[in-house]
Protein backbone atom coordinates (compact mmCIF):
# COMPACT_ATOMS: atom_id res chain seq x y z
CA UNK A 1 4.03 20.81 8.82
CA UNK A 2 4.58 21.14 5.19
CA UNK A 3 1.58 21.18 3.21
CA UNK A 4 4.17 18.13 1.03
CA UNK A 5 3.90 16.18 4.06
CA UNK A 6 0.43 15.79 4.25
CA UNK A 7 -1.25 12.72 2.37
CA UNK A 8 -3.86 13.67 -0.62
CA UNK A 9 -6.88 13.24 1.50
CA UNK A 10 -10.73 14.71 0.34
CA UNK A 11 -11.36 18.09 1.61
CA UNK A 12 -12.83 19.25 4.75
CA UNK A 13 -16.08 20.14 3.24
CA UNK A 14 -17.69 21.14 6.56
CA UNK A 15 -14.89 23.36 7.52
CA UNK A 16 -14.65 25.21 4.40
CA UNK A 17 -18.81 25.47 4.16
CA UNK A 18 -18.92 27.07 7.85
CA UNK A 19 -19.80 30.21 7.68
CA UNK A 20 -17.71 32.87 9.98
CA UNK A 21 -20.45 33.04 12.35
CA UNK A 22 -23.74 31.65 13.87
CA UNK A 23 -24.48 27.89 13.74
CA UNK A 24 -20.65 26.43 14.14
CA UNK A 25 -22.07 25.39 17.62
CA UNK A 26 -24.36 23.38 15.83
CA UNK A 27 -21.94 21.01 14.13
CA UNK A 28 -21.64 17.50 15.72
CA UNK A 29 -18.34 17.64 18.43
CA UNK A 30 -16.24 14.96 16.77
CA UNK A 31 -16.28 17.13 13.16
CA UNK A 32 -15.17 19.93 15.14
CA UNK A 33 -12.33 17.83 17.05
CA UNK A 34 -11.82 16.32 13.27
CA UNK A 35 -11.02 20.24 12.00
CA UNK A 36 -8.37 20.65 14.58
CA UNK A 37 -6.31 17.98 14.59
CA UNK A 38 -6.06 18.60 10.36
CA UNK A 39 -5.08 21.85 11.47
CA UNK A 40 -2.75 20.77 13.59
CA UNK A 41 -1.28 18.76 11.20
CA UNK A 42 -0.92 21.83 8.51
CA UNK A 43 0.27 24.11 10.83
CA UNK A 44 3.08 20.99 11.94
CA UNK A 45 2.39 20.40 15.88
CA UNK A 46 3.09 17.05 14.92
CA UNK A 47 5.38 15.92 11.71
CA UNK A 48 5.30 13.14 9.78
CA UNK A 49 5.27 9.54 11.59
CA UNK A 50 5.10 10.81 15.01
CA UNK A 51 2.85 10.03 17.67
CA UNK A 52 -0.26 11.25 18.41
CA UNK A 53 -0.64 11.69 22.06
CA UNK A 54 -2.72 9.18 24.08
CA UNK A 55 -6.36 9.27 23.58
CA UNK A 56 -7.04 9.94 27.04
CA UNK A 57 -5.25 13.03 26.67
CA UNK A 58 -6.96 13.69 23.28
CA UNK A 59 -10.16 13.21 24.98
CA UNK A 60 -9.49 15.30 27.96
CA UNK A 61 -8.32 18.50 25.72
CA UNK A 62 -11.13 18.25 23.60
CA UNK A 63 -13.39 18.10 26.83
CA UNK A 64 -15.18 14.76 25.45
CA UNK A 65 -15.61 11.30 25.62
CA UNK A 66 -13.64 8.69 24.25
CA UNK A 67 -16.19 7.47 21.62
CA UNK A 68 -16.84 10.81 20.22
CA UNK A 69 -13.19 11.36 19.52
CA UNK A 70 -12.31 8.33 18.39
CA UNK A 71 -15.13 8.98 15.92
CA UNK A 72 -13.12 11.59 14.73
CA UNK A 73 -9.97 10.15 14.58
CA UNK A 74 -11.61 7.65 12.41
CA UNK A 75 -12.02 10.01 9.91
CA UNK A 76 -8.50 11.44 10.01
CA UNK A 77 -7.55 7.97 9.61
CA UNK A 78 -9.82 7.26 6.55
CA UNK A 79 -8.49 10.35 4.86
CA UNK A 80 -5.30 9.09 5.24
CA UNK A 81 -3.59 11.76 7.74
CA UNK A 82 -3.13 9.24 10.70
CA UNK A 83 -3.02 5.66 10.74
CA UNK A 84 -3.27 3.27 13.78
CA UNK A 85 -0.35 0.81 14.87
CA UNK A 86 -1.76 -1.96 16.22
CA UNK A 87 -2.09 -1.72 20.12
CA UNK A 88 0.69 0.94 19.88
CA UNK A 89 -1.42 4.10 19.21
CA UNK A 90 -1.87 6.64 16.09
CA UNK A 91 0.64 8.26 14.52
CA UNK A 92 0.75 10.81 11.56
CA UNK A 93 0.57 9.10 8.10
CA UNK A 94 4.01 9.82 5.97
CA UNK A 95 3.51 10.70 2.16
CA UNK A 96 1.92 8.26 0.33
CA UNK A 97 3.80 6.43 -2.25
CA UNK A 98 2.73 7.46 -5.47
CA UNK A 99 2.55 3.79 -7.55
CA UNK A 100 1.98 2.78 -11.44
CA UNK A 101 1.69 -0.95 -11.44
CA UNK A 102 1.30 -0.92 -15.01
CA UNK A 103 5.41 -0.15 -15.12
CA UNK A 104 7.95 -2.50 -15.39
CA UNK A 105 10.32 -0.51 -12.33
CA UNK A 106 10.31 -2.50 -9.33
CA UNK A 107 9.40 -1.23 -5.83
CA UNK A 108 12.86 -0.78 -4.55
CA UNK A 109 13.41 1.65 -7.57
CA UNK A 110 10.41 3.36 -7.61
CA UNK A 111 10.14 4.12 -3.63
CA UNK A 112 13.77 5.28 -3.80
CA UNK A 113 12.86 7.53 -6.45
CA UNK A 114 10.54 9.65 -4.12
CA UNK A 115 13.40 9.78 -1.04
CA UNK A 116 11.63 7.18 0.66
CA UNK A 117 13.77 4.07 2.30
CA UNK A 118 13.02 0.64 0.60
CA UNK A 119 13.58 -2.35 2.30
CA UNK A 120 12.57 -6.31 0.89
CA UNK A 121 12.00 -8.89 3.30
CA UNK A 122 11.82 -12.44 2.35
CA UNK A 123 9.56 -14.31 4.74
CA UNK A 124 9.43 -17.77 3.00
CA UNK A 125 10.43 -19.36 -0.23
CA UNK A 126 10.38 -22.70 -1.60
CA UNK A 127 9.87 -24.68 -4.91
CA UNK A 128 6.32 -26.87 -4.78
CA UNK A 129 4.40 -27.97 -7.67
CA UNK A 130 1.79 -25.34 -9.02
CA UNK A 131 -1.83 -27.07 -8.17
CA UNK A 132 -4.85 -27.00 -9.70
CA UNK A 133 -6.20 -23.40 -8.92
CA UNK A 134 -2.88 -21.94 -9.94
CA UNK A 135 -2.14 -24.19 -13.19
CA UNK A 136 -5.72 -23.03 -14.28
CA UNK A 137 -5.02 -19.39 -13.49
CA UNK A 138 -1.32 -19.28 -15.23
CA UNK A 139 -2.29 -21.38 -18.20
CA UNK A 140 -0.29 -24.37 -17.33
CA UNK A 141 -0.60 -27.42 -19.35
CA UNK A 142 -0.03 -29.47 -15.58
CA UNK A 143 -1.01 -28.79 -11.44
CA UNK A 144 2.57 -30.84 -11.10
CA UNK A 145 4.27 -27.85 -13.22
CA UNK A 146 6.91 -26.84 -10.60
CA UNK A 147 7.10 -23.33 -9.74
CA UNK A 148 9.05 -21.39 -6.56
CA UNK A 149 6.62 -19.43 -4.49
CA UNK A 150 8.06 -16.77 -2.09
CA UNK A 151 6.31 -14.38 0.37
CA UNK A 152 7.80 -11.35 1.03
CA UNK A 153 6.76 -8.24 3.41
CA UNK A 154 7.84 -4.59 1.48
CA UNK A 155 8.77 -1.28 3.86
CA UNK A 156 9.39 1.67 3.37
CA UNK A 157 10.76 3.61 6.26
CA UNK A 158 10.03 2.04 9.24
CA UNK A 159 6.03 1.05 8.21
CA UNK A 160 5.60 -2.50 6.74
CA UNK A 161 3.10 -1.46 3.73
CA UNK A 162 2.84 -4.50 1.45
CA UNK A 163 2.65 -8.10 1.46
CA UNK A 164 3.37 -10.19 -1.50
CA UNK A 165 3.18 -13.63 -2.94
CA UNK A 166 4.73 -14.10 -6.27
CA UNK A 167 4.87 -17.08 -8.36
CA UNK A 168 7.24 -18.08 -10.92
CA UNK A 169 8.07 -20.85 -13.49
CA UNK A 170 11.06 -22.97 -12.24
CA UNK A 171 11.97 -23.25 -16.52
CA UNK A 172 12.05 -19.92 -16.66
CA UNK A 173 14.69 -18.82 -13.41
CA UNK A 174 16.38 -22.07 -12.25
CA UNK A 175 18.22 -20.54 -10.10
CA UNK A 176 16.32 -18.34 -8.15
CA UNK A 177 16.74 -19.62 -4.50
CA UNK A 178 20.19 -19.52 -4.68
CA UNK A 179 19.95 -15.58 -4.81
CA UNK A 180 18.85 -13.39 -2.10
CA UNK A 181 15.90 -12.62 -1.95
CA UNK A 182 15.51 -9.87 0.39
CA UNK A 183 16.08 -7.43 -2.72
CA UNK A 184 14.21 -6.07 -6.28
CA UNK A 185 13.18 -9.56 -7.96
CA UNK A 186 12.40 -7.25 -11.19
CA UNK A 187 16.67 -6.27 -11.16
CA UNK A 188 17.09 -9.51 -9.78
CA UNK A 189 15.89 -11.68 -13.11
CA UNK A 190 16.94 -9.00 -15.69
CA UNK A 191 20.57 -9.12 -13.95
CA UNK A 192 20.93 -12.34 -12.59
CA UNK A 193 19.08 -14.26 -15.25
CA UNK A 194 18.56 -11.93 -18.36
CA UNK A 195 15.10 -12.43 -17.90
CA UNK A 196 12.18 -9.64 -18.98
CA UNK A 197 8.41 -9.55 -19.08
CA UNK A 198 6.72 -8.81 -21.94
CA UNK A 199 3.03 -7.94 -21.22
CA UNK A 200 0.90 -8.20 -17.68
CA UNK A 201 -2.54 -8.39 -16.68
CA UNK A 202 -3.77 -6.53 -13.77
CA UNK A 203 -6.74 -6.99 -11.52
CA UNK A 204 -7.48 -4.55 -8.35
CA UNK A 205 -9.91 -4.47 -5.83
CA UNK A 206 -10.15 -3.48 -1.96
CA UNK A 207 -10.39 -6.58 0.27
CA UNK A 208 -10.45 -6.90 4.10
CA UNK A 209 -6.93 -8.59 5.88
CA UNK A 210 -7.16 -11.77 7.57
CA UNK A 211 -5.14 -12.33 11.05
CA UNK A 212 -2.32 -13.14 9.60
CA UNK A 213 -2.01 -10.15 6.85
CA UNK A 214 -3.32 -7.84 9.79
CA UNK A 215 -0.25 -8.73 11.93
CA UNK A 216 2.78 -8.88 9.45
CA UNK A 217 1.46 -5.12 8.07
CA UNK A 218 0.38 -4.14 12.07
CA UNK A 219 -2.59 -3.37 11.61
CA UNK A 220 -6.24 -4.90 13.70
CA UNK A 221 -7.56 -7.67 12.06
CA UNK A 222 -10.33 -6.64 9.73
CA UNK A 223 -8.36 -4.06 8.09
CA UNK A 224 -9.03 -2.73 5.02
CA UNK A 225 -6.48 -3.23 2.40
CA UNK A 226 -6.16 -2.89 -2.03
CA UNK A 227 -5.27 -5.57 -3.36
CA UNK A 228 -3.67 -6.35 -6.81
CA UNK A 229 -3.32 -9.39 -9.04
CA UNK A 230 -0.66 -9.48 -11.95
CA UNK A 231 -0.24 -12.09 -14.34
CA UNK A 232 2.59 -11.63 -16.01
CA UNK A 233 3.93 -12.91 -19.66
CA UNK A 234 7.81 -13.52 -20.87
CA UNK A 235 9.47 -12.70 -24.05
CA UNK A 236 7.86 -15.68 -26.18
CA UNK A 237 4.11 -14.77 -24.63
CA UNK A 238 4.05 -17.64 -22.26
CA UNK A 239 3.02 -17.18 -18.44
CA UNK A 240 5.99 -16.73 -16.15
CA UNK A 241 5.16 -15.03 -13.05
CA UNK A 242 1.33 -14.56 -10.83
CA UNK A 243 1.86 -12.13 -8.31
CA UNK A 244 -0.58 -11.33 -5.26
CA UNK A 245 -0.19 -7.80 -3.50
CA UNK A 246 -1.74 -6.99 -0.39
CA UNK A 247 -0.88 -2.59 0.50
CA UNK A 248 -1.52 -1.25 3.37
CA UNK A 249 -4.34 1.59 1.72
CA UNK A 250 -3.15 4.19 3.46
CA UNK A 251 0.93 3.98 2.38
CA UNK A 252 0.12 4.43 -1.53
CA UNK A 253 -1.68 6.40 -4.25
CA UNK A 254 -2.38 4.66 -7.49
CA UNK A 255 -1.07 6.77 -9.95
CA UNK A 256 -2.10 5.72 -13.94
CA UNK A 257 -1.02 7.79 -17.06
CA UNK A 258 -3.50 7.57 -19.71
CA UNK A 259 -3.45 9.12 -23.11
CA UNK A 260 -6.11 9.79 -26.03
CA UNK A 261 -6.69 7.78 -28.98
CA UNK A 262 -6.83 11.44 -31.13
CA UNK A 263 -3.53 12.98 -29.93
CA UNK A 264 -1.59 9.34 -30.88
CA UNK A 265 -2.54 9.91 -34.40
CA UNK A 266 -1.98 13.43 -34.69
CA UNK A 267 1.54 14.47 -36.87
């Protein structure tokens, strides 16, 4: 495989510390089993989003048991070279998408960009009042403030990667479930409804997937997954839009440009 189609994943520190000779015996079976199968995957015995053969016959070329090599698989999986399909097997992780979610280009765009297949799938929407929790989290002057609240799952190839819930003022897109929704809402509202945002605030943090999360992204329940909060403000600075993210960790890097105070001001 192309060294491209490997994920960014930490190093192999025990395999480049080995020394040629002498106490490679020593390391624990499941590291070993762990440095072959990246190999494997560098050298392309198995290319991106294929299957990894059953772990019985894993186990049985390895010459160990299935706990020890699912201990190493585990490790593959938390460097994010293989992820697990739930009750369907492992299979080699694609690329990860590389993601800014301090920019204003929406996910159809910016997974297209890296020759990656977008798709938007609209699972539920519906206008409903705000409610407290929400009203207090937005600003609103009222929990009756009605809003439309959608759910949508994200892919890209054939992996569902992200879940999403976003919120938005019914003032400020009237419209909205008239239009489909299965595509980008940020071309969507600047097309459809000449609408903009001005300024966002972003909160991240990792969080674990409930049953249902687990099963729309097919993954076990328990899952890890990073999850990101935007607030979002329109053209006059009021609160239009609260969006909820839930990525599969695996499918994405988080990718933030920053630049110093001192080279601004420089002529």
């Amino acid at each position: 495989m192309n060294g491209a189609l490997l994920n960014p994943s930490r190093p192999s520190f025990v395999a480049e510390s080995l020394p040629q000779g002498g106490w490679r015996a020593s390391v624990p079976h499941y590291l070993r089993i762990r440095d072959q199968l990246v190999t494997d995957l560098a050298e392309g015995v198995l290319p991106s989003d294929s299957k990894l053969p059953a772990e019985r016959e894993l186990a049985e070329r390895f010459g160990c048991t299935r706990v020890t090599l699912r201990q190493a698989l585990q490790l593959l999986e938390t460097d994010g070279l293989i992820y697990r399909q739930n009750r369907r097997g492992w299979y080699v992780s694609p690329p990860r998408i590389r993601y800014d979610p301090t920019g204003i280009i929406g996910f159809m765009e910016y997974v297209a960009a890296q020759g990656r297949v977008p798709r938007t799938e609209c699972l539920h929407a519906e206008r409903r009042p705000a409610g407290a929790w929400l009203a207090k989290r937005m600003g609103l002057e009222h929990p009756e403030e009605p809003v439309f609240y959608l759910q949508r799952r994200r892919w890209v190839d054939q992996r569902p990667v992200l879940l999403e819930c976003n919120v938005l003022l019914v003032d400020w897109c009237p419209e909205l479930l008239t239009t489909d929704l299965n595509t980008s809402l940020t071309r969507l509202l600047r097309e459809r409804f000449g609408r903009v945002q001005s300024r966002s605030e972003l909160l991240m943090h990792p969080e674990t997937m409930n049953d249902v999360q687990a099963e729309l992204l097919q993954v076990s329940p328990g899952s890890g997954s990073f999850y990101l909060e935007r607030l979002s403000y329109g053209e006059h600075g009021q609160s239009v839009e609260f969006d909820q993210e839930f990525w599969r960790p695996d499918s994405l890097a988080v990718v933030l440009g920053t630049q110093h105070p001192e080279a601004v001001r420089r002529p």
